[in-house]
Protein backbone atom coordinates (compact mmCIF):
# COMPACT_ATOMS: atom_id res chain seq x y z
CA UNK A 1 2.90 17.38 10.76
CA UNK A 2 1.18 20.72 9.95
CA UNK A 3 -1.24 20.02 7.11
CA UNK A 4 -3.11 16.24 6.57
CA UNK A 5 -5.64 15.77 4.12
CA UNK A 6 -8.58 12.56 4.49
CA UNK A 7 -9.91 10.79 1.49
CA UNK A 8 -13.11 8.35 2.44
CA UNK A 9 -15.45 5.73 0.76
CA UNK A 10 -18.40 7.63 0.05
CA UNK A 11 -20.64 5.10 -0.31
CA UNK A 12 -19.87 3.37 3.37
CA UNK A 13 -21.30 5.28 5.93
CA UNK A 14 -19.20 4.05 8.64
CA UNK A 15 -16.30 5.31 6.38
CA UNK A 16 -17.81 8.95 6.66
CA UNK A 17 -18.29 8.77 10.42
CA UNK A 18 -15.08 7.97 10.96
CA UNK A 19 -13.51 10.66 8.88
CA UNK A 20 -15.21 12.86 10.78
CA UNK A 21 -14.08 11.76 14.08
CA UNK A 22 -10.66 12.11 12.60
CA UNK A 23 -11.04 15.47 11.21
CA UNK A 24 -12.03 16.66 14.64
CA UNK A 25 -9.40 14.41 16.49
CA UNK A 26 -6.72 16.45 14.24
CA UNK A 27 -7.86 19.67 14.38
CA UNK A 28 -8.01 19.36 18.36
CA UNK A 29 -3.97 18.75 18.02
CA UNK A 30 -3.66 21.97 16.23
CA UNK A 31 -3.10 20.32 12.26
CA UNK A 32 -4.59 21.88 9.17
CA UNK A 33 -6.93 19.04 7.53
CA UNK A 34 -9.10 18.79 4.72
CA UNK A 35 -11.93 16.06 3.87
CA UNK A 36 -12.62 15.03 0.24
CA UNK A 37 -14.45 12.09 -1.42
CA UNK A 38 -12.13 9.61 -2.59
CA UNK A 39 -14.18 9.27 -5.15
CA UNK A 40 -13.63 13.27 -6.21
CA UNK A 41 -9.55 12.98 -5.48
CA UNK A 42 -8.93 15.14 -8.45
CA UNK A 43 -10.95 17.79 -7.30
CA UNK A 44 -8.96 17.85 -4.41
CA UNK A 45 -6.18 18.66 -5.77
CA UNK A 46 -6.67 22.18 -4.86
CA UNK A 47 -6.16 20.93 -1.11
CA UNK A 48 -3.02 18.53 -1.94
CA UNK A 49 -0.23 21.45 -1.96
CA UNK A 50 1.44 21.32 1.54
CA UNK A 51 -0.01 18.22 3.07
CA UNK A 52 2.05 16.14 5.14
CA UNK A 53 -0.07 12.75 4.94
CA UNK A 54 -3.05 11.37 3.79
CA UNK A 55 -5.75 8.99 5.25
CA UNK A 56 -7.32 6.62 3.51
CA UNK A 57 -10.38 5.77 5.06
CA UNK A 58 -12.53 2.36 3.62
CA UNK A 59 -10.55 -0.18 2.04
CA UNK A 60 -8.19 -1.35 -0.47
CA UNK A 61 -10.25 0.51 -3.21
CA UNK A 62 -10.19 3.86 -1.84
CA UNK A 63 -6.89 3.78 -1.47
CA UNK A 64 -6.22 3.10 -5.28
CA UNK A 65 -8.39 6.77 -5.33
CA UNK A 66 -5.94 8.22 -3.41
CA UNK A 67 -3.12 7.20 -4.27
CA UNK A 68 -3.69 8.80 -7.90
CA UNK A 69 -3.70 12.01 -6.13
CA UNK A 70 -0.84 11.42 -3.65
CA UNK A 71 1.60 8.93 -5.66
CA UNK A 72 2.99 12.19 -7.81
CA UNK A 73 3.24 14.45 -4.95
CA UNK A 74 5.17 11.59 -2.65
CA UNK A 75 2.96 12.32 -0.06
CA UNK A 76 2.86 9.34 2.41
CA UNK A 77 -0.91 7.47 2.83
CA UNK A 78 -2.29 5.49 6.12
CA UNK A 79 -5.46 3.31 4.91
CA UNK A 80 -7.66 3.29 8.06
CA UNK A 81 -9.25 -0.14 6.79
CA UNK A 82 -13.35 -0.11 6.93
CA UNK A 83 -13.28 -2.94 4.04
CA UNK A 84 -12.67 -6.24 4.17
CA UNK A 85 -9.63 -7.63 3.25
CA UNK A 86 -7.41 -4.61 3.75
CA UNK A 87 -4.13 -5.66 1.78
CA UNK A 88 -2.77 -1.99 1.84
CA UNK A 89 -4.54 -0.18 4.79
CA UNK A 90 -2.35 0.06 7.99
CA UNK A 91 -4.59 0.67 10.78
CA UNK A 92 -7.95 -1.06 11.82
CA UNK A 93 -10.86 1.48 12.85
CA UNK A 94 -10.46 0.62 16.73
CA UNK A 95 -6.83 1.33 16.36
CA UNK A 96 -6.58 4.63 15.37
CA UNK A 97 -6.61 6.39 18.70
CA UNK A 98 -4.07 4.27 19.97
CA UNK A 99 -1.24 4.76 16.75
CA UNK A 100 -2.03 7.78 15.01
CA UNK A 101 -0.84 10.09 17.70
CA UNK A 102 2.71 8.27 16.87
CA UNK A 103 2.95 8.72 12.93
CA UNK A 104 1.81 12.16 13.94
CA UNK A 105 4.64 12.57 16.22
CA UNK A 106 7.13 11.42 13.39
CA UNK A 107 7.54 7.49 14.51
CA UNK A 108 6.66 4.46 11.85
CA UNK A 109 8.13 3.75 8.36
CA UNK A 110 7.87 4.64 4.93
CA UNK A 111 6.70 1.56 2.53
CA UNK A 112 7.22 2.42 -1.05
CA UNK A 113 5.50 0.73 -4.11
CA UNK A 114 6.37 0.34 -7.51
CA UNK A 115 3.57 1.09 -9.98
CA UNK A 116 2.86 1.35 -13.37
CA UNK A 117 2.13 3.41 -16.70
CA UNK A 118 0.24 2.26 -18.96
CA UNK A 119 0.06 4.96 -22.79
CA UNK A 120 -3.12 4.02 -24.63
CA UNK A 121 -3.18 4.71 -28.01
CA UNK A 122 -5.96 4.11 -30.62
CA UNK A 123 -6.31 5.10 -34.35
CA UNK A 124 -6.70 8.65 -34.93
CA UNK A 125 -6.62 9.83 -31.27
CA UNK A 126 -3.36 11.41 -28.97
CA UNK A 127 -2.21 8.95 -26.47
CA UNK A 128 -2.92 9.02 -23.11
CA UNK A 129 -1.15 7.94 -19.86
CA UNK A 130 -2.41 6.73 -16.65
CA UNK A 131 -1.21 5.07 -13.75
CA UNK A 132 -1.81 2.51 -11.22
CA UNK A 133 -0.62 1.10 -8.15
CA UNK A 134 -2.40 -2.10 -8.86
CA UNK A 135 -2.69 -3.65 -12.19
CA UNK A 136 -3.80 -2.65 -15.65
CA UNK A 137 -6.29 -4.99 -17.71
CA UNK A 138 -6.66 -5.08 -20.86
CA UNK A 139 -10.08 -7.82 -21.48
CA UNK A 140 -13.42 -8.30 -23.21
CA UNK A 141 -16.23 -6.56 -23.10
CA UNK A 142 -20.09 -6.47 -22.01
CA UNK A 143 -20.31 -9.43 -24.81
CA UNK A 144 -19.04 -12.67 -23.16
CA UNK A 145 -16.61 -13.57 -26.20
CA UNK A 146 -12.92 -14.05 -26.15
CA UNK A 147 -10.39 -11.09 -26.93
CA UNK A 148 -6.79 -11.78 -28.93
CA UNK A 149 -4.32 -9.45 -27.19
CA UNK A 150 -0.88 -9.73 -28.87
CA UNK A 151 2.01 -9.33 -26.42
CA UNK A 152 5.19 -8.34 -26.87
CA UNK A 153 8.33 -7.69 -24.61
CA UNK A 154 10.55 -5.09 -24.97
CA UNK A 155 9.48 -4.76 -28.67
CA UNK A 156 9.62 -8.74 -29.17
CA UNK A 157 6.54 -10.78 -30.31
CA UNK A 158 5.78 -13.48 -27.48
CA UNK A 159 2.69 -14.42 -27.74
CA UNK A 160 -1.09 -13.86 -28.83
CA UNK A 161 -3.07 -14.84 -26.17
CA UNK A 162 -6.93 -15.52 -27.13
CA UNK A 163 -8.14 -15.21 -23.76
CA UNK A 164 -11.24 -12.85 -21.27
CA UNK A 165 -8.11 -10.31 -20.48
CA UNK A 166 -4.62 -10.19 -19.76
CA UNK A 167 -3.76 -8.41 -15.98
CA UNK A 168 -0.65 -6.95 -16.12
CA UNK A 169 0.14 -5.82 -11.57
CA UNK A 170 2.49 -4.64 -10.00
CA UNK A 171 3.84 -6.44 -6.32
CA UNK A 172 1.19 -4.78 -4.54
CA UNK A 173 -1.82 -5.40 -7.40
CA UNK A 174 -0.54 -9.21 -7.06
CA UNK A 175 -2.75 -10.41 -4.22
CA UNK A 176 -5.60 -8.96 -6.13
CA UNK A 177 -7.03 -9.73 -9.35
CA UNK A 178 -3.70 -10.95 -10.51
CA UNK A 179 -3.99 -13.47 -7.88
CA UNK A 180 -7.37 -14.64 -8.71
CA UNK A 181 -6.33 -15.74 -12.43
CA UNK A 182 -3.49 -17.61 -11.12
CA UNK A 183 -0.61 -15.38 -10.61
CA UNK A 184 2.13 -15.34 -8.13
CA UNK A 185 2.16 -13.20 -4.91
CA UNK A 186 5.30 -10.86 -5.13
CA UNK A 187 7.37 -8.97 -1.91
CA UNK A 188 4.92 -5.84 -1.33
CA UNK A 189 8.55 -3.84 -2.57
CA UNK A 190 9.44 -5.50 -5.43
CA UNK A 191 9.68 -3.70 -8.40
CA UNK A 192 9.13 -6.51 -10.82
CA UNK A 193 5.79 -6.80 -11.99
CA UNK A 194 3.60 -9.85 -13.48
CA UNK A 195 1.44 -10.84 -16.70
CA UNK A 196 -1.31 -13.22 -16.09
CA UNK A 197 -3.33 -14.06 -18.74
CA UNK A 198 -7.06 -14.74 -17.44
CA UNK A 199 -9.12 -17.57 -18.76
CA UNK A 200 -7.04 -18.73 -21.68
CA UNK A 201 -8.13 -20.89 -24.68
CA UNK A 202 -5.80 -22.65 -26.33
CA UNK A 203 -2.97 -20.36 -25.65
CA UNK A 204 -0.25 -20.32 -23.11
CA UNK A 205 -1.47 -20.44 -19.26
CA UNK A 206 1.26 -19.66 -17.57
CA UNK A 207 2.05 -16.24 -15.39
CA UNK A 208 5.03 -14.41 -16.17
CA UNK A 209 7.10 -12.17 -13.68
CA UNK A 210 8.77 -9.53 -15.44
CA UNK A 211 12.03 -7.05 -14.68
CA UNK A 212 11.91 -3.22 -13.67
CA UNK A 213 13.09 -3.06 -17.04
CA UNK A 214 10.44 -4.49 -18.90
CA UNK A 215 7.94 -2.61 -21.41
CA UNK A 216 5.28 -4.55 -22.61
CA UNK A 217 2.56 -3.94 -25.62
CA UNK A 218 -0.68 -5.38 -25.97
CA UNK A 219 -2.63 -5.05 -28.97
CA UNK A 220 -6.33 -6.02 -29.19
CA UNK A 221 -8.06 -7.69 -31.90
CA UNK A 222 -11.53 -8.24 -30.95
CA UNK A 223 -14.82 -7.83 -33.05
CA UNK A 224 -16.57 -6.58 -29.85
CA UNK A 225 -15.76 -3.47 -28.09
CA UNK A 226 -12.72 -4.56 -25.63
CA UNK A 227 -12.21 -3.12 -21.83
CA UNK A 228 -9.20 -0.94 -20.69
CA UNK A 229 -9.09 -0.71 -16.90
CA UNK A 230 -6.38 0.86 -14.28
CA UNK A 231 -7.02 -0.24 -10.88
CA UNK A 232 -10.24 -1.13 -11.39
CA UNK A 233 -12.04 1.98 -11.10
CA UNK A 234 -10.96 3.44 -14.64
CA UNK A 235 -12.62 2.17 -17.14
CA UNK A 236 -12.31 2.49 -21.13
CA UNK A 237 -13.59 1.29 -23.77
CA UNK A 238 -11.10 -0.34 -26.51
CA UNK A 239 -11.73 -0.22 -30.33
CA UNK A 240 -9.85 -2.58 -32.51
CA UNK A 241 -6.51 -2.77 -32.81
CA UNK A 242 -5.86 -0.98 -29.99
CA UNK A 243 -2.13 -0.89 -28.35
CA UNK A 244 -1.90 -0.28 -24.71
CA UNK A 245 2.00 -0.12 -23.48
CA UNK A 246 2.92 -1.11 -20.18
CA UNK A 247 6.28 0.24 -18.16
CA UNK A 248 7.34 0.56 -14.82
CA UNK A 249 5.93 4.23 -13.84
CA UNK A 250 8.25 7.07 -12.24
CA UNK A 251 5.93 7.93 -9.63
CA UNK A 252 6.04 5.74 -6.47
CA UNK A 253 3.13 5.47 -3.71
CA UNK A 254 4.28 5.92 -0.37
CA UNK A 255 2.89 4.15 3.12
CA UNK A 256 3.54 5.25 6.22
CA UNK A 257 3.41 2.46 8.31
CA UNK A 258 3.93 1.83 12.62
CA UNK A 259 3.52 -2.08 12.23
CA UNK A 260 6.67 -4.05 11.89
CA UNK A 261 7.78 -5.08 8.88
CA UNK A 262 6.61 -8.70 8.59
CA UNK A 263 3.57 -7.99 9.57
CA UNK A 264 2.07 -8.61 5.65
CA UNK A 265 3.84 -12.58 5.77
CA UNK A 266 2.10 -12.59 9.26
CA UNK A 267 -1.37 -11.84 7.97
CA UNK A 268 -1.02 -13.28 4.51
CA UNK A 269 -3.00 -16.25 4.98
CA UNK A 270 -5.25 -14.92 7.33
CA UNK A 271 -6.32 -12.30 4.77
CA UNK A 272 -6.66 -14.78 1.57
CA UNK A 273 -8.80 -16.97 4.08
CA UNK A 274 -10.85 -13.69 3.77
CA UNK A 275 -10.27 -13.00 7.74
CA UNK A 276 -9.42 -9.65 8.86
């Protein structure tokens, strides 16, 4: 690898420190790297042209940051975890002088996630795209009162939930907030992706997993300004009668990993205990 780039929490100084170190550890080997705030991973897309890899150094949240600025270029992430939980990072802090010389060197394995686009259209404005490797939530407000968010399923009506939110995640997004309201955890490379309504009031409970092929709509009615988030760290604000559609996106995030490949059944548990 000639060229890696390293995206870090910001707000963690430990997360800093360590991107640092690793900054210094690569240019000692001779590779081209750049530093950037995850939190600025648009601004860095200056840098992005040419680079082999990216870490990801925090947690599960900074690599949602950087994987909206690596998914469309298929460059390959490794989330140095500094967080808690670390669903999606690879290597611990400690372990990073021991395997990163390897993925350097061309060993480990590509893990590829399915994500999602969501269009977001509102009365009187163009609509707008985004993506996310985690989920995409459409839900109430600052004002603690319920939202009705029609659904419908490849252009069929299925339901109006009155409910906080509907979470609509992909496989990876599943042991997140997804999981929280009830849904099922699905294989880390599945493409098929779930709805989970959250906090439902008289209306249907139940999680659904959907197809690859699946394009959902949710329209808001809500006399209070509504939420619109992708991966939790975009956040919009949703008028009435809002429609936000929901597909399977054509980008893909890509992991470089060096632990086997049943290491996430191994650590499953573990991790939802909230252990390390």
């Amino acid at each position: 690898m000639k060229k890696v780039g390293i995206f870090y929490h910001p707000l963690v100084e430990a997360a800093q420190a360590k991107a640092t170190q690793l900054k210094d550890f690569l240019a000692s080997r001779g590779i081209a790297v750049w530093l950037s705030s995850a939190w600025e991973s648009e601004a860095a897309g200056k840098y992005l042209d040419g680079t082999d890899l990216v870490l990801s150094v925090g947690g599960d949240g900074t690599i949602l940051r950087s994987a909206q600025a690596a998914a469309p270029r298929l460059i390959p992430i490794v989330g140095v975890n500094l967080g808690r939980l670390g669903f999606m990072t690879e290597l611990g802090a400690d372990e990073t002088s021991d395997k990163l010389p390897a993925l350097l060197s061309g060993e480990g394995w590509l893990d590829e996630r399915a994500m999602l686009q969501a269009e977001l259209s509102t009365k009187g404005k163009e609509t707008d795209t985004y993506h996310a490797l985690n989920d995409v939530v459409v839900a109430r407000g600052a004002i603690a009162r319920l939202v009705r968010v029609a659904a419908s399923i490849n252009g069929t009506p299925l339901v109006e939930y009155k409910a906080d939110g509907v979470i609509l995640a992909t496989a990876t997004g599943s042991t997140g907030y997804a999981l929280a309201a009830g849904g099922p955890v699905l294989y880390p490379q599945a493409k098929d992706f779930v709805l989970v309504p959250v906090m439902p009031h008289l209306s249907p409970t139940n999680a659904l997993v959907l197809s690859a092929e699946t394009v959902v709509q949710l329209q808001v009615t809500a006399p209070y300004q509504a939420t619109f988030s992708i991966d939790g760290h975009t956040n919009i604000p949703l008028p009435d009668g809002a429609v936000v559609t929901v597909k399977p996106s054509p980008h893909r995030t890509r992991f470089l990993r060096i632990h086997p490949q049943d290491t996430f059944y191994r650590s499953l548990e573990q991790k939802l205990k909230g252990k390390r």
